[in-house]
Protein backbone atom coordinates (compact mmCIF):
# COMPACT_ATOMS: atom_id res chain seq x y z
CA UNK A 1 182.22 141.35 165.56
CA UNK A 2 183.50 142.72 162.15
CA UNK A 3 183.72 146.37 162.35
CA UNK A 4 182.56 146.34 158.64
CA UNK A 5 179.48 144.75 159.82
CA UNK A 6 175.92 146.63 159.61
CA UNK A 7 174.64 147.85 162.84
CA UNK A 8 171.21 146.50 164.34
CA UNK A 9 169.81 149.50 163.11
CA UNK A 10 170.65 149.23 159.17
CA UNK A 11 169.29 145.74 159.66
CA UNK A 12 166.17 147.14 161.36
CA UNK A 13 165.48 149.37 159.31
CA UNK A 14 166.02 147.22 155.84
CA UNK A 15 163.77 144.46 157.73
CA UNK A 16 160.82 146.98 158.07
CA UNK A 17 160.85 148.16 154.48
CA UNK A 18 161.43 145.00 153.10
CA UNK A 19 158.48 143.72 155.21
CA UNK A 20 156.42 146.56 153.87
CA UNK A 21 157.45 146.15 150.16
CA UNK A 22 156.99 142.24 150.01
CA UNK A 23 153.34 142.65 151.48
CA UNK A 24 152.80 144.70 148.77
CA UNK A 25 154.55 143.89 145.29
CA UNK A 26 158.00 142.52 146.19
CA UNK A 27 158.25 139.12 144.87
CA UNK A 28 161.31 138.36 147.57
CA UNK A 29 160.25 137.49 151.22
CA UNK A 30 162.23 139.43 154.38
CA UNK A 31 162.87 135.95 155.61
CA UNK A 32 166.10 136.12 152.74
CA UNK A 33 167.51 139.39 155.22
CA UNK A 34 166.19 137.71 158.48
CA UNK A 35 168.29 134.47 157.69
CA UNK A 36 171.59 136.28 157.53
CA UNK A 37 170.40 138.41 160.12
CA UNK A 38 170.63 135.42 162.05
CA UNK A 39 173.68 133.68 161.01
CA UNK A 40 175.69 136.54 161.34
CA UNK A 41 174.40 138.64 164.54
CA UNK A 42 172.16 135.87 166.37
CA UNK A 43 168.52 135.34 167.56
CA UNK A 44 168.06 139.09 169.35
CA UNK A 45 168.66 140.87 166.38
CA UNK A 46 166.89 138.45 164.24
CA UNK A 47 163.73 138.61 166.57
CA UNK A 48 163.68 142.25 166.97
CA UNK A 49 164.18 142.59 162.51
CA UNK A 50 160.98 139.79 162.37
CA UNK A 51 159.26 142.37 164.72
CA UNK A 52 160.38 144.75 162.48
CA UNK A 53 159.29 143.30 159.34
CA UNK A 54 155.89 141.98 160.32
CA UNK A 55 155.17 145.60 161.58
CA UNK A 56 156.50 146.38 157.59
CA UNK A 57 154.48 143.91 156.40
CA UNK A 58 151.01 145.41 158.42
CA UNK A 59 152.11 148.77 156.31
CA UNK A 60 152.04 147.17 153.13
CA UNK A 61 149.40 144.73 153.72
CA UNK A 62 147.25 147.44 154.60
CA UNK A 63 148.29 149.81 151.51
CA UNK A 64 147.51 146.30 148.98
CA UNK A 65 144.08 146.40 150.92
CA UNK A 66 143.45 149.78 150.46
CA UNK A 67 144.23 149.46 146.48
CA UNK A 68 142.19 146.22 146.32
CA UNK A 69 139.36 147.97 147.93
CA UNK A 70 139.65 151.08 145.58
CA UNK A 71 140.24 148.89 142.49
CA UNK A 72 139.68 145.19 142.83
CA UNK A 73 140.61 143.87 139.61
CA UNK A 74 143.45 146.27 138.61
CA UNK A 75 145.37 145.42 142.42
CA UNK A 76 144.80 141.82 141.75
CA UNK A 77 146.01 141.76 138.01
CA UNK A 78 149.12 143.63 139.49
CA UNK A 79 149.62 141.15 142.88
CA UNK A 80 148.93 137.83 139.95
CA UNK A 81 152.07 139.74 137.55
CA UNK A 82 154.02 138.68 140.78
CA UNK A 83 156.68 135.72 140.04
CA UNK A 84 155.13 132.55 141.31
CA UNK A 85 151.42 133.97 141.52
CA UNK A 86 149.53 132.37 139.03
CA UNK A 87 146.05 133.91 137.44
CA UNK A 88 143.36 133.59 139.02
CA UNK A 89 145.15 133.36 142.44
CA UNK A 90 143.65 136.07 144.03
CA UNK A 91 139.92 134.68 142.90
CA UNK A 92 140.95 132.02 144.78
CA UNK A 93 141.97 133.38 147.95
CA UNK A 94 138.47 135.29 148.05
CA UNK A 95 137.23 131.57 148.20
CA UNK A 96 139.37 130.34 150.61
CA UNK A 97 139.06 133.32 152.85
CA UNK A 98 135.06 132.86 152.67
CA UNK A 99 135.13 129.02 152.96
CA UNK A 100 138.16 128.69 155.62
CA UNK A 101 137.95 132.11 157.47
CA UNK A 102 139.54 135.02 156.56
CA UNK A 103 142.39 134.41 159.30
CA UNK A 104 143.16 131.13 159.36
CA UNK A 105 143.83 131.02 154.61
CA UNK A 106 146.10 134.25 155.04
CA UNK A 107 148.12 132.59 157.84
CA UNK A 108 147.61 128.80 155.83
CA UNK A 109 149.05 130.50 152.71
CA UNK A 110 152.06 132.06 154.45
CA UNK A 111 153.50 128.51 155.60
CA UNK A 112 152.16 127.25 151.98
CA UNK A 113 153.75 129.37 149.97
CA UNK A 114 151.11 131.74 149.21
CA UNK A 115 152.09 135.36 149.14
CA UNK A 116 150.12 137.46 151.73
CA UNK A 117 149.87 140.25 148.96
CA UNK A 118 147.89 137.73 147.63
CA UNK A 119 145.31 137.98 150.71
CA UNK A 120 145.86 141.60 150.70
CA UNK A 121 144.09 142.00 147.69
CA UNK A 122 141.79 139.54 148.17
CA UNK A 123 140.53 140.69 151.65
CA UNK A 124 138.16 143.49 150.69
CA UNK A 125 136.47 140.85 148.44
CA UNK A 126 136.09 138.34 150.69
CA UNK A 127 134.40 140.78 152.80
CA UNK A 128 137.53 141.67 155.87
CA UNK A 129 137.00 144.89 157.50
CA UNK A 130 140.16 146.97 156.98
CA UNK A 131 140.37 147.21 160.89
CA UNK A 132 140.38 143.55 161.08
CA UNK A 133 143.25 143.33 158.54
CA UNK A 134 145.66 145.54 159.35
CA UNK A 135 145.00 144.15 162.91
CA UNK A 136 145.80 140.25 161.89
CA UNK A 137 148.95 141.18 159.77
CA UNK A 138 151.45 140.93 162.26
CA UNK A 139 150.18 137.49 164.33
CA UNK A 140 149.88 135.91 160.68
CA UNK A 141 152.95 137.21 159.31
CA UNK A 142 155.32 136.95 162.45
CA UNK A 143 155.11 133.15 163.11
CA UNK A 144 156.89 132.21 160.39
CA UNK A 145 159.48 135.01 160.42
CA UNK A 146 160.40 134.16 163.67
CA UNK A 147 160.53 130.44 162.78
CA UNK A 148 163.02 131.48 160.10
CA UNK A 149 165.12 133.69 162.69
CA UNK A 150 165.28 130.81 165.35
CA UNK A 151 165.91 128.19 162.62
CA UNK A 152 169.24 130.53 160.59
CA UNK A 153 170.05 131.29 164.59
CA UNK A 154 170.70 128.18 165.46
CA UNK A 155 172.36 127.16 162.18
CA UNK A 156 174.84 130.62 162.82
CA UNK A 157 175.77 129.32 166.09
CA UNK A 158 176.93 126.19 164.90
CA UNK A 159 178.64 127.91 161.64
CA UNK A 160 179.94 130.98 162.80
CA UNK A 161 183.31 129.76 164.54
CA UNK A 162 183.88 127.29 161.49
CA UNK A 163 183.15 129.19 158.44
CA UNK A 164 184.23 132.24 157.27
CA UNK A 165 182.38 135.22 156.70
CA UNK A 166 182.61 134.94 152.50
CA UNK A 167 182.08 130.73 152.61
CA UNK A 168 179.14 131.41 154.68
CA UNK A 169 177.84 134.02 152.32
CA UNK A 170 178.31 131.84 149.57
CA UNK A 171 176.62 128.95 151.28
CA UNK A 172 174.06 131.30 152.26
CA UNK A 173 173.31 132.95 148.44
CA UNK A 174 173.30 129.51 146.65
CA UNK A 175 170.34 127.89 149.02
CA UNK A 176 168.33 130.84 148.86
CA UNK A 177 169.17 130.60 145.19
CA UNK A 178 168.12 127.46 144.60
CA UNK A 179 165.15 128.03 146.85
CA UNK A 180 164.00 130.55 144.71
CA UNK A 181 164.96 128.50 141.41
CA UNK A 182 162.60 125.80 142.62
CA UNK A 183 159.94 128.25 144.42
CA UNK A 184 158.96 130.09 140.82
CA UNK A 185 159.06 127.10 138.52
CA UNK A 186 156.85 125.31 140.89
CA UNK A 187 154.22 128.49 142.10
CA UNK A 188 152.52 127.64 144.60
CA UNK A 189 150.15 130.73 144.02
């Protein structure tokens, strides 16, 4: 391994927080750190960072509940300011939470491109105890960050020995790039 390389524990670390600040205003998903996690160190350390960052994400989801349940309206103005949330998003979500189940539209959303701030802040309203939350967080954030880590694993493994550390940065940068390009002209939210 490059001896300019991050250790596990940078990567940790930076997987937690970013899990934490996504679930609650970050308008980037940990899945862009758990990707090169990934490519570059391989599925263990991209499985323990999706731990990681779903356990982030239960922080922040829970702090975006608590603000929602404090202030409803100011927490979802500031979750539908988001790139890619549109207004009214979070009215929407209540819905969907009361029509689907509270459970099954949070973890819908975060395969359909719905942020689960979005949910955060519209939990309290559609009537989620904040036990209940903060317990769900991680089994509805962590399926698709480990799809992710599995996915950019098994892509690494077949890069890695043919690509160079700066080419595969490069590939790396422009797809999530153009992912994000596409993601916030088309907003899902």
């Amino acid at each position: 391994m490059d001896a300019r390389a991050p250790r596990l524990r940078t990567f940790a670390a930076a997987a937690f927080l970013w899990g934490a600040a996504e679930a609650f205003l970050f308008f980037v998903v940990p899945d862009v750190l758990l990707a090169w996690v990934a490519l570059r160190r391989g599925l263990k350390a991209a499985l323990i960072c999706s731990l990681l960052a779903a356990a982030g994400a239960t922080l922040g989801g829970a702090a975006m509940y608590g603000w929602a349940a404090r202030s409803p309206e100011t927490a979802a103005r500031a979750v539908e300011a988001v790139p890619a949330v549109q207004d009214g998003s979070t009215d929407r979500a209540v819905e969907a939470m009361r029509r689907e189940g509270w459970f099954r539209a949070a973890a819908t959303g975060a395969f359909a491109g719905r942020p689960y701030k979005l949910y955060s802040a519209a939990a309290p309203r559609a009537g989620v105890k904040p036990a209940a939350w903060v317990a769900g967080a991680a089994p509805i954030r962590l399926p698709r960050f480990l799809m992710m880590s599995v996915g950019f694993a098994a892509l690494g493994a077949l890069l890695r020995e043919r690509m160079d550390r700066r080419m595969m940065l490069a590939v790396y940068g422009t797809g999530w790039a153009l992912f994000y390009a596409a993601f916030w002209t088309v907003t899902p939210g």
